[in-house]
PDB file of N, CA and C in Angstrom:
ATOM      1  N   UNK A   1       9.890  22.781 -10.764  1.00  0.00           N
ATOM      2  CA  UNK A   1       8.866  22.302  -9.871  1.00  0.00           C
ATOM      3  C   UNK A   1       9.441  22.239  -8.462  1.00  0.00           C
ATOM      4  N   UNK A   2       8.596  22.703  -7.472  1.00  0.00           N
ATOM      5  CA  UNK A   2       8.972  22.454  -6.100  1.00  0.00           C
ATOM      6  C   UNK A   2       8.533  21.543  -5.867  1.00  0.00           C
ATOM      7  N   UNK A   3       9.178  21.179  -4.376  1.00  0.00           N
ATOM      8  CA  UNK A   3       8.574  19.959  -3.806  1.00  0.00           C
ATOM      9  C   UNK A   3       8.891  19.740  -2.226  1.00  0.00           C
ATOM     10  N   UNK A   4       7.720  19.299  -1.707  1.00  0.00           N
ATOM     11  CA  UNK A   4       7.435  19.428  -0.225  1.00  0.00           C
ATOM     12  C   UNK A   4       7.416  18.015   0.489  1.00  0.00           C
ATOM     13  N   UNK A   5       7.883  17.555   0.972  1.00  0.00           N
ATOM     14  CA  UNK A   5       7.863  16.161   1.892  1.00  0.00           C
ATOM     15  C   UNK A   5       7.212  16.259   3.215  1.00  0.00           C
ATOM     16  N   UNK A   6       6.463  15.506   3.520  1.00  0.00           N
ATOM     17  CA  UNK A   6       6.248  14.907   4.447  1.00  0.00           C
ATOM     18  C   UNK A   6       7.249  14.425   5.469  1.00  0.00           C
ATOM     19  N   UNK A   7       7.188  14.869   6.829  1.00  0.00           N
ATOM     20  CA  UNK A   7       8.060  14.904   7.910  1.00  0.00           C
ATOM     21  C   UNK A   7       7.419  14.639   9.254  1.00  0.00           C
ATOM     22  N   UNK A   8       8.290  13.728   9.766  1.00  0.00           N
ATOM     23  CA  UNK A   8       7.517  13.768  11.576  1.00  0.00           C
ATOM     24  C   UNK A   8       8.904  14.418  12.372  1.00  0.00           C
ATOM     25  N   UNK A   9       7.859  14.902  13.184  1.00  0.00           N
ATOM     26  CA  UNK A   9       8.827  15.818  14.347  1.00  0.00           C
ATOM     27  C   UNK A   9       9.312  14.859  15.455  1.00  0.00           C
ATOM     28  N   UNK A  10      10.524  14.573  15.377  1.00  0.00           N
ATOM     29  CA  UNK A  10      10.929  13.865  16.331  1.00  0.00           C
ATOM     30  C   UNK A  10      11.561  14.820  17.447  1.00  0.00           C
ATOM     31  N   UNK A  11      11.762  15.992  17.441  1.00  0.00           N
ATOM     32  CA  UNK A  11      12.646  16.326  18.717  1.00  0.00           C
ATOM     33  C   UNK A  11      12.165  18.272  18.511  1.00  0.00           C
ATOM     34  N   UNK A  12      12.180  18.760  19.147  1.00  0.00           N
ATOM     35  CA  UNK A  12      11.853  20.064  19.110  1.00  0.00           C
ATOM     36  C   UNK A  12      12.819  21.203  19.834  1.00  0.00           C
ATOM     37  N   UNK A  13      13.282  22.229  19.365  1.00  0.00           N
ATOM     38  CA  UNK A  13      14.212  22.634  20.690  1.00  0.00           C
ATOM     39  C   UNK A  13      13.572  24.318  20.187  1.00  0.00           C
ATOM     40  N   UNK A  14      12.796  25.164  20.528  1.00  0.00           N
ATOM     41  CA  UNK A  14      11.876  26.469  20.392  1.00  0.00           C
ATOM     42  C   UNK A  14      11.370  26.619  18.944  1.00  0.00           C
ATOM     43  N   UNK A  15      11.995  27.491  17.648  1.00  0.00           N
ATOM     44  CA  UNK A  15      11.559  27.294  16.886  1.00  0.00           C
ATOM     45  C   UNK A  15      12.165  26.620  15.509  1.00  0.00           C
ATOM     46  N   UNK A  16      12.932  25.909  16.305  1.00  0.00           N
ATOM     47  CA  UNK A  16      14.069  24.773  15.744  1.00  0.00           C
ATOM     48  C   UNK A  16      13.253  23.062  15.879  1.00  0.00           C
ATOM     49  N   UNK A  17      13.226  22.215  14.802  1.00  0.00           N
ATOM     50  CA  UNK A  17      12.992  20.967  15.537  1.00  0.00           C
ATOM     51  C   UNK A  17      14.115  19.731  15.137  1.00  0.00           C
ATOM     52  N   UNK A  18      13.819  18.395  15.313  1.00  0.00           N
ATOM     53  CA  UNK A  18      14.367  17.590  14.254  1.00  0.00           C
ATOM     54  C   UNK A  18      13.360  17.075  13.694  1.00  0.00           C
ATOM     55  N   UNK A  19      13.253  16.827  12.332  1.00  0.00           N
ATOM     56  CA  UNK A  19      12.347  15.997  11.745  1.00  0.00           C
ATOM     57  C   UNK A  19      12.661  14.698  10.932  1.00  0.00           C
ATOM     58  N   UNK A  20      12.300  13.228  10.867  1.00  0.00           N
ATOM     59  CA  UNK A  20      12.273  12.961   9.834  1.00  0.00           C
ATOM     60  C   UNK A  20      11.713  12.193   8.990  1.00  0.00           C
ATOM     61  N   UNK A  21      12.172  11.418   7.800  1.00  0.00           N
ATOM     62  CA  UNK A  21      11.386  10.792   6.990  1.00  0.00           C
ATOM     63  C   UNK A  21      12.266   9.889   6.006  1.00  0.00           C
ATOM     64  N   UNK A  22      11.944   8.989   6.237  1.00  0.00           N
ATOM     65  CA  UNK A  22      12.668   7.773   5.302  1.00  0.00           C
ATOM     66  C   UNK A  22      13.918   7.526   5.625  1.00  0.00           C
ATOM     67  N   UNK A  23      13.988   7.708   7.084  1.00  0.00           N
ATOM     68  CA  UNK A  23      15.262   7.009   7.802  1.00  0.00           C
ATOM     69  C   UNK A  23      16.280   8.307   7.613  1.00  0.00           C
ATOM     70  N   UNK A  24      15.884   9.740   7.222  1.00  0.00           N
ATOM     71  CA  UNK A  24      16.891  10.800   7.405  1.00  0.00           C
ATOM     72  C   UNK A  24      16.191  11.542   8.424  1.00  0.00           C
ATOM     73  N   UNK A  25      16.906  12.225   9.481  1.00  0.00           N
ATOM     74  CA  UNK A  25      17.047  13.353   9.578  1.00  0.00           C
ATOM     75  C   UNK A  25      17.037  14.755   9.549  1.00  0.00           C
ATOM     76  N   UNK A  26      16.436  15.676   9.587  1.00  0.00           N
ATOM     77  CA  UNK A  26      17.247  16.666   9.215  1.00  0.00           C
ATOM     78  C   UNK A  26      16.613  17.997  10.151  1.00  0.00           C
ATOM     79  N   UNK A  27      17.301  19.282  10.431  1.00  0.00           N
ATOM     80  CA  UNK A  27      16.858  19.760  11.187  1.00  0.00           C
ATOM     81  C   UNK A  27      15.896  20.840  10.590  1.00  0.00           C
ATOM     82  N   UNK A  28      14.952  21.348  11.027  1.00  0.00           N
ATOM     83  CA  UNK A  28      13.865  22.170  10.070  1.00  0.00           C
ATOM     84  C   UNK A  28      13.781  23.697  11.685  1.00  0.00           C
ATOM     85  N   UNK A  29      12.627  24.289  10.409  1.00  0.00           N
ATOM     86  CA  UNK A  29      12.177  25.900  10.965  1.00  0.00           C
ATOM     87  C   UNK A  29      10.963  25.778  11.138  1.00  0.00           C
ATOM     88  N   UNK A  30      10.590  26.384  12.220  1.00  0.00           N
ATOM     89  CA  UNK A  30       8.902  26.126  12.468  1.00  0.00           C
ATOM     90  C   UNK A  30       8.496  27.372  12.635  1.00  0.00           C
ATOM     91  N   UNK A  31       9.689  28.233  12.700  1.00  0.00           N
ATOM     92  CA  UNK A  31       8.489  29.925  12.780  1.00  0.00           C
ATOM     93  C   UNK A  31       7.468  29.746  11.702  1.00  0.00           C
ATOM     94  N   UNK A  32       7.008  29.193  10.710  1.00  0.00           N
ATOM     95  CA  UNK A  32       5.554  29.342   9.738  1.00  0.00           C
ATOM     96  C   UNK A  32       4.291  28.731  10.200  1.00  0.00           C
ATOM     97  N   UNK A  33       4.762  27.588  11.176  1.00  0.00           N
ATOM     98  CA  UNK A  33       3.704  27.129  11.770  1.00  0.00           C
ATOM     99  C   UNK A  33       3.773  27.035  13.695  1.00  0.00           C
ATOM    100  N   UNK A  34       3.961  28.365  13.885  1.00  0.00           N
ATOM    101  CA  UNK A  34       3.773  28.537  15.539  1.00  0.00           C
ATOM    102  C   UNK A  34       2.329  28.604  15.968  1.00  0.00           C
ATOM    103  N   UNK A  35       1.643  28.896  15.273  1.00  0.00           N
ATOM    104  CA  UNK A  35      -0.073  29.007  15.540  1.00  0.00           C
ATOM    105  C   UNK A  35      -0.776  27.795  15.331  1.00  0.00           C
ATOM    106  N   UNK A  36       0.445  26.262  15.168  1.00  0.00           N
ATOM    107  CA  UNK A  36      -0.517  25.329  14.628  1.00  0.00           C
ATOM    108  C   UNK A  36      -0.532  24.006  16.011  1.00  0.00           C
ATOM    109  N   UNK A  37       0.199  24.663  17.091  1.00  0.00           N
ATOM    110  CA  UNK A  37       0.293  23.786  18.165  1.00  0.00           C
ATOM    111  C   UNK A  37       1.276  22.361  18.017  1.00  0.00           C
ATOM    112  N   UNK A  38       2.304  22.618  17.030  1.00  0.00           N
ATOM    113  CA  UNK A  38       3.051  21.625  16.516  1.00  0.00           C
ATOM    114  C   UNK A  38       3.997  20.879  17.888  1.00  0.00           C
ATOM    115  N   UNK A  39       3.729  19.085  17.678  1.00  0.00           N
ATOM    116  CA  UNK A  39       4.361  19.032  19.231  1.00  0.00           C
ATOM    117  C   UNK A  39       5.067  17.222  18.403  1.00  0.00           C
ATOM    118  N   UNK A  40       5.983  16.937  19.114  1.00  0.00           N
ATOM    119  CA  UNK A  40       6.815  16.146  19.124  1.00  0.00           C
ATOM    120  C   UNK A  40       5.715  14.904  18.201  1.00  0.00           C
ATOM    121  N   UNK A  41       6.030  14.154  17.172  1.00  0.00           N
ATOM    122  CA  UNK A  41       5.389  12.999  16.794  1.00  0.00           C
ATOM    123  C   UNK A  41       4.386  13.890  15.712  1.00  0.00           C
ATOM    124  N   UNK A  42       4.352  14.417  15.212  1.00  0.00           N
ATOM    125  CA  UNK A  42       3.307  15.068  14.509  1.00  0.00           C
ATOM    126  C   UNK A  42       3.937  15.373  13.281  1.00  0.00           C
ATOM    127  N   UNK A  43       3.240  15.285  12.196  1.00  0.00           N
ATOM    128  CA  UNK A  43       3.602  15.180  10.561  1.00  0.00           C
ATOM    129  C   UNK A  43       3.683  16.654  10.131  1.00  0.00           C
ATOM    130  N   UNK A  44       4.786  16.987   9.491  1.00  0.00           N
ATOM    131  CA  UNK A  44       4.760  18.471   9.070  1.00  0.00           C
ATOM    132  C   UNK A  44       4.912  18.195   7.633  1.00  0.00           C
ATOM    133  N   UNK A  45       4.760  19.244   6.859  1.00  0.00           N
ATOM    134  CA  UNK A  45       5.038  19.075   5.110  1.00  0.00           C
ATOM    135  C   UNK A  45       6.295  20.840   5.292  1.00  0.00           C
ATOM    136  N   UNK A  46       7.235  19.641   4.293  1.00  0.00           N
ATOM    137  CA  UNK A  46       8.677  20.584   4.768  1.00  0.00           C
ATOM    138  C   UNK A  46       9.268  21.334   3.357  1.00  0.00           C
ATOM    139  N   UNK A  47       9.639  22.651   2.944  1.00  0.00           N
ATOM    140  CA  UNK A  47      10.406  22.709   1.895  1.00  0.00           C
ATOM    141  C   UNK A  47      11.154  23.597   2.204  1.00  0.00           C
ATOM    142  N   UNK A  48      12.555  23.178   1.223  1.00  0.00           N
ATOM    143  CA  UNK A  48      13.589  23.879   1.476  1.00  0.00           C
ATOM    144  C   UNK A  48      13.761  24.144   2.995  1.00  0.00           C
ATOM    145  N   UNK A  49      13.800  23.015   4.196  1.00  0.00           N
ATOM    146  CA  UNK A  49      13.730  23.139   5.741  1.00  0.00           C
ATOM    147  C   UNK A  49      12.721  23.892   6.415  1.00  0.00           C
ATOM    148  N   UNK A  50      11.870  24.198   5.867  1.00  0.00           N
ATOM    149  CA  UNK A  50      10.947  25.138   6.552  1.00  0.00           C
ATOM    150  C   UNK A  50       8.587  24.276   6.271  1.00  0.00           C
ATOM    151  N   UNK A  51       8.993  24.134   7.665  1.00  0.00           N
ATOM    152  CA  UNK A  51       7.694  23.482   7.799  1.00  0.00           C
ATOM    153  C   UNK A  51       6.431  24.116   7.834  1.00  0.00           C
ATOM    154  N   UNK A  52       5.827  24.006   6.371  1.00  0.00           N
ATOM    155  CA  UNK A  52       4.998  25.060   5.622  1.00  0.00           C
ATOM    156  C   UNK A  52       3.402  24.829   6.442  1.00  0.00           C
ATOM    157  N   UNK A  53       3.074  23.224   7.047  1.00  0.00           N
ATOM    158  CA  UNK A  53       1.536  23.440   8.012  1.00  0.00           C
ATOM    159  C   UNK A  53       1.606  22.266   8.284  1.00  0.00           C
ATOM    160  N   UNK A  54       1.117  21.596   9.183  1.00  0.00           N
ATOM    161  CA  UNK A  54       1.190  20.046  10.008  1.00  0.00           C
ATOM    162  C   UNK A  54       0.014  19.783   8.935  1.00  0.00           C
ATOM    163  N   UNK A  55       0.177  17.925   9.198  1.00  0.00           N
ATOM    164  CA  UNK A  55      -0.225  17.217   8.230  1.00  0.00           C
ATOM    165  C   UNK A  55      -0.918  15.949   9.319  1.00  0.00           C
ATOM    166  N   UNK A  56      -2.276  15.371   8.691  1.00  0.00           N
ATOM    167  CA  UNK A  56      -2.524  14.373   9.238  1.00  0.00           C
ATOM    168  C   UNK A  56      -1.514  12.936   8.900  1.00  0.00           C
ATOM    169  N   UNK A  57      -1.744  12.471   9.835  1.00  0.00           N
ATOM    170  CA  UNK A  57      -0.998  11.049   9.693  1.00  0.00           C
ATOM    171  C   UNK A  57      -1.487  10.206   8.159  1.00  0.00           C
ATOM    172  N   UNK A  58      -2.327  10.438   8.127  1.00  0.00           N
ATOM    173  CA  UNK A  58      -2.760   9.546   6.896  1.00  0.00           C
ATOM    174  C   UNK A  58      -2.713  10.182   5.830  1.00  0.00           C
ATOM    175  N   UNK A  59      -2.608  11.755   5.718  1.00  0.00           N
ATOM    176  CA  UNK A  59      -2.179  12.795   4.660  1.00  0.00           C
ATOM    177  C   UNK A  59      -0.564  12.483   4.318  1.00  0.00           C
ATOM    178  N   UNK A  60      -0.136  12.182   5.619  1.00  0.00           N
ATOM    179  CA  UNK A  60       1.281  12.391   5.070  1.00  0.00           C
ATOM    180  C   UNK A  60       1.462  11.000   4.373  1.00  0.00           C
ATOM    181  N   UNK A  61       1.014   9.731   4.634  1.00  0.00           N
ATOM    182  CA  UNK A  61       1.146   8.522   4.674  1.00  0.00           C
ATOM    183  C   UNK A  61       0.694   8.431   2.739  1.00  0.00           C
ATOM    184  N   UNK A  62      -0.288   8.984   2.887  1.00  0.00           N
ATOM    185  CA  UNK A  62      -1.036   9.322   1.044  1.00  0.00           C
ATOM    186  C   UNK A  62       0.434   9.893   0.244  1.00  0.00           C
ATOM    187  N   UNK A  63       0.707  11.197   0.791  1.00  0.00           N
ATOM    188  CA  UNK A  63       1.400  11.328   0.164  1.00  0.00           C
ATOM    189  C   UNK A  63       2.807  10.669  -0.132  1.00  0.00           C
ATOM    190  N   UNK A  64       3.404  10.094   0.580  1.00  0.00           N
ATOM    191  CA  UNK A  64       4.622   9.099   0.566  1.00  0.00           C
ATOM    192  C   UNK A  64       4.154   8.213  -0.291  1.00  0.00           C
ATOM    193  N   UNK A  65       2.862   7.796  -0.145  1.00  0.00           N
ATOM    194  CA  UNK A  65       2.767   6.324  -0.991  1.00  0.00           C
ATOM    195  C   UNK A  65       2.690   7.399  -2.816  1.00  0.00           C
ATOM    196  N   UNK A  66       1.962   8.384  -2.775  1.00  0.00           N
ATOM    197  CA  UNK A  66       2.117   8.768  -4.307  1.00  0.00           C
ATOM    198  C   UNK A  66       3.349   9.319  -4.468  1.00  0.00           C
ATOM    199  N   UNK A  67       4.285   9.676  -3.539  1.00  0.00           N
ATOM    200  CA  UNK A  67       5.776   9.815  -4.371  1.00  0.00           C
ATOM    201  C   UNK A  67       6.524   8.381  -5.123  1.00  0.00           C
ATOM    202  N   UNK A  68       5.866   7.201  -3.740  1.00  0.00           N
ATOM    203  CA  UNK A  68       6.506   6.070  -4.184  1.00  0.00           C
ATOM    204  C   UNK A  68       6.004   5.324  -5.621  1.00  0.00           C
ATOM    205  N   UNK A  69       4.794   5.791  -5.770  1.00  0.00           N
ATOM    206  CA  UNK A  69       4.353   5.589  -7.376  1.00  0.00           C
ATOM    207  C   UNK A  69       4.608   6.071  -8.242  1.00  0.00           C
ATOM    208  N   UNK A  70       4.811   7.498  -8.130  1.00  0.00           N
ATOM    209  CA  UNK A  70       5.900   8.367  -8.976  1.00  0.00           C
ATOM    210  C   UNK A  70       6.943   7.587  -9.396  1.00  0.00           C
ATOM    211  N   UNK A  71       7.778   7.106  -8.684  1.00  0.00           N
ATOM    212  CA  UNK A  71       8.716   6.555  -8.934  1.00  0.00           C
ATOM    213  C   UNK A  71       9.127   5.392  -9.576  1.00  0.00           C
ATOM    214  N   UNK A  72       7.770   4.443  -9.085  1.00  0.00           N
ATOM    215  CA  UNK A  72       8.097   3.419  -9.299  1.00  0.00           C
ATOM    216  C   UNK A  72       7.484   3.176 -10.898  1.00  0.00           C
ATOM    217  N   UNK A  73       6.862   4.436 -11.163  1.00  0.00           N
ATOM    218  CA  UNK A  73       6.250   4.368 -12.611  1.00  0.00           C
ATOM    219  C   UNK A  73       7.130   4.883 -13.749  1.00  0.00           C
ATOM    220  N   UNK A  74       8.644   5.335 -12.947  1.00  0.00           N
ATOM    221  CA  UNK A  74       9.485   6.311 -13.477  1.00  0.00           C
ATOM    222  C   UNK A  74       9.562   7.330 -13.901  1.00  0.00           C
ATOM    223  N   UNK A  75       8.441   7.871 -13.378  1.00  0.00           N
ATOM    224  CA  UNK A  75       8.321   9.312 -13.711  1.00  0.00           C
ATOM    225  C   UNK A  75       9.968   9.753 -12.645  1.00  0.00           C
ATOM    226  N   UNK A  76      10.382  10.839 -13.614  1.00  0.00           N
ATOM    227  CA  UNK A  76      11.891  11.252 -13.039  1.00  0.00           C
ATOM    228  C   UNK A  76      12.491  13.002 -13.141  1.00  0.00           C
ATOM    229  N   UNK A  77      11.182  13.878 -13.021  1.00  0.00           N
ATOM    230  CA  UNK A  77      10.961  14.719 -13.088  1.00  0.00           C
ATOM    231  C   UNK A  77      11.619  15.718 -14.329  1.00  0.00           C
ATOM    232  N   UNK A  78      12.099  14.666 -15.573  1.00  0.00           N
ATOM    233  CA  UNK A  78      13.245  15.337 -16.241  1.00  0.00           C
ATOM    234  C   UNK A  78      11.576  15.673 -17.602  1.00  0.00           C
ATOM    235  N   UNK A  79      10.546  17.003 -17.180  1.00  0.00           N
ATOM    236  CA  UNK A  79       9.471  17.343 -17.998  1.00  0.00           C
ATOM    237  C   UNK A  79       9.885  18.559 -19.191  1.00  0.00           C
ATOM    238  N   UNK A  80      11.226  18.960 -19.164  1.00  0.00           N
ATOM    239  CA  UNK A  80      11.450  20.156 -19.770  1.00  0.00           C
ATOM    240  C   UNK A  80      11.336  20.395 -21.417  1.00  0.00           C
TER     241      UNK A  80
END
């Protein structure tokens, strides 16, 4: 299973940014979403570093809260 997080763009440098989420970091790729007007403070959904389409604030916010239920229900992705 893949999996995509939710990210805010804190810093941008062309098609490089920083993004982050849950107190990390990390630096991401935005050539996939150059047509989406992506600008500093704005929610991206990220995999494997590469920011697949901006996300509303409350999309991304949904989704954080259902990872955190995931979790907290223990689901632990071990489905094989």
């Amino acid at each position: 299973m893949c999996l995509a997080i939710p990210m805010q763009i804190t810093r941008m440098n062309g098609d490089t940014a920083s993004a982050a989420a849950r107190g990390i970091e990390r630096e991401i790729n935005l050539m996939l979403v150059q047509d989406q007007g992506i600008a500093v403070g704005d929610f991206v959904i990220v995999h494997v570093g590469y920011a697949l389409h901006r996300l509303e604030p409350d999309d991304a916010l949904a989704t954080w809260q259902l990872l955190d239920d995931m979790t907290d229900n223990g689901v632990d992705g071990d489905h094989a």
